[in-house]
Protein backbone atom coordinates (compact mmCIF):
# COMPACT_ATOMS: atom_id res chain seq x y z
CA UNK A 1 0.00 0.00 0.00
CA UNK A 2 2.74 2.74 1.02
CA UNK A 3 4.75 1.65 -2.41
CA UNK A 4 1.16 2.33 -4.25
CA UNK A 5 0.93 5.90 -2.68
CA UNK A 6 4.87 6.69 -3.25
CA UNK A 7 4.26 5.53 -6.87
CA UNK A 8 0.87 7.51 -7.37
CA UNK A 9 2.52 10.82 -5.06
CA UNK A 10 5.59 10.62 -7.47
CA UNK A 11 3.94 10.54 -10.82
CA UNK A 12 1.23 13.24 -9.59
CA UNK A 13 4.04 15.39 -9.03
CA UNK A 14 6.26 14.53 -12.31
CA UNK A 15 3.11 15.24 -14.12
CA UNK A 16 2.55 18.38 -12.88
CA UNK A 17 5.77 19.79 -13.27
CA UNK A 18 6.13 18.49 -17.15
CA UNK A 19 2.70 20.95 -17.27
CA UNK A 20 4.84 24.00 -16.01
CA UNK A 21 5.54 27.01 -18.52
CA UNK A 22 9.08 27.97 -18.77
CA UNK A 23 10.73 31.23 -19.98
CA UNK A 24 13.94 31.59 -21.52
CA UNK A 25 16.06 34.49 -21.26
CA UNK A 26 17.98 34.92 -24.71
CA UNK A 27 18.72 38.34 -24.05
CA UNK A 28 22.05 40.00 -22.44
CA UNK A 29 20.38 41.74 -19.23
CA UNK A 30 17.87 40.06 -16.40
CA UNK A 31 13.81 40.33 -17.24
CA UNK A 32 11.42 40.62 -14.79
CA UNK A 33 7.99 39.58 -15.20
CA UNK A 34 5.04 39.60 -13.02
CA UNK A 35 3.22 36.23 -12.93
CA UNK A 36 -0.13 36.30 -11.05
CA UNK A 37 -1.20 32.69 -10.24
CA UNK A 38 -4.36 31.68 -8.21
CA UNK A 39 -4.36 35.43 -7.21
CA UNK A 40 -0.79 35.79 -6.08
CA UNK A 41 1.26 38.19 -7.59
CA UNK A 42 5.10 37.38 -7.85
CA UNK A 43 8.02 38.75 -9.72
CA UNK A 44 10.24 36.40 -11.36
CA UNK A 45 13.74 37.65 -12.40
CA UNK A 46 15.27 35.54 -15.01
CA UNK A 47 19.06 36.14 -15.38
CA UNK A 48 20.29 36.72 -19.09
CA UNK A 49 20.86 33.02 -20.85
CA UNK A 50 18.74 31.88 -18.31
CA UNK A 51 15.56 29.76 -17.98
CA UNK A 52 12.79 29.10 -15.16
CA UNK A 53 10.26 26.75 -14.75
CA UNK A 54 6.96 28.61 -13.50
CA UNK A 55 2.97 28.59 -13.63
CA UNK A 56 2.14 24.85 -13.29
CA UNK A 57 -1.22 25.46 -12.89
CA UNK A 58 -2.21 28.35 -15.28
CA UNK A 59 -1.10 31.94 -14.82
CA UNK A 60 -1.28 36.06 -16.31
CA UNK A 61 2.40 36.98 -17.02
CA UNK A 62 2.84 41.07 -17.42
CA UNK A 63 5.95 41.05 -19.93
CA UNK A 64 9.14 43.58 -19.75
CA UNK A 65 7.77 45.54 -22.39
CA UNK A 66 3.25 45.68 -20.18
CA UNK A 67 1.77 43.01 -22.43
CA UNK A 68 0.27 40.50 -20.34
CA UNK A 69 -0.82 37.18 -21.65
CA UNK A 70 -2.43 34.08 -20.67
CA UNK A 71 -0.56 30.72 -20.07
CA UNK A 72 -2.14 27.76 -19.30
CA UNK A 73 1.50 25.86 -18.47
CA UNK A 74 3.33 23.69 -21.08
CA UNK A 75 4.64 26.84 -23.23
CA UNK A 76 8.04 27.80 -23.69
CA UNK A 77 8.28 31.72 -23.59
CA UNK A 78 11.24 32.58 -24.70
CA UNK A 79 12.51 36.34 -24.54
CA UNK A 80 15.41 38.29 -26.22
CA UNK A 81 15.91 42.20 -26.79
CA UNK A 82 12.42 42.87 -24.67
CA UNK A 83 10.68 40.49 -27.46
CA UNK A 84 9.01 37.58 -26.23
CA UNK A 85 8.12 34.75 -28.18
CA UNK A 86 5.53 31.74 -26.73
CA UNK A 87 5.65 28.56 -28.38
């Protein structure tokens, strides 16, 4: 029974986190962007030629340059110059 709750606890939480959004920082500078998720609002610094994992769940992201969009979690959003690109 525990091994059956491990198993089911592990793959609940593998499955949840191959859901996540991430963002990629392409650019040469740090972005910010505010990510409100189930009514939190957070900023998330991503360092330049970095990337994050974020919004598992669905989130609004307010981009470097004010436009906000929608992400349900699974896209790759992927930022360079102040342009961001979602895939």
């Amino acid at each position: 029974m525990t091994r059956l709750l491990l198993s089911v606890l592990l793959s609940t939480c593998m499955a949840s986190g191959a859901l996540a959004a991430t963002v990629i920082n392409s650019g040469s500078s740090t972005v910010v962007l505010q990510v409100v998720e189930d009514g939190s609002r957070v900023e998330l610094a991503v360092d330049a030629g970095a990337s994050e994992s974020f919004c598992p769940s669905g989130c609004f992201v307010t981009l470097p340059s004010g436009d906000r969009i929608g992400l349900e979690g699974g896209e790759t959003v992927e930022i360079k110059d102040g342009i961001a690109t979602v895939k």
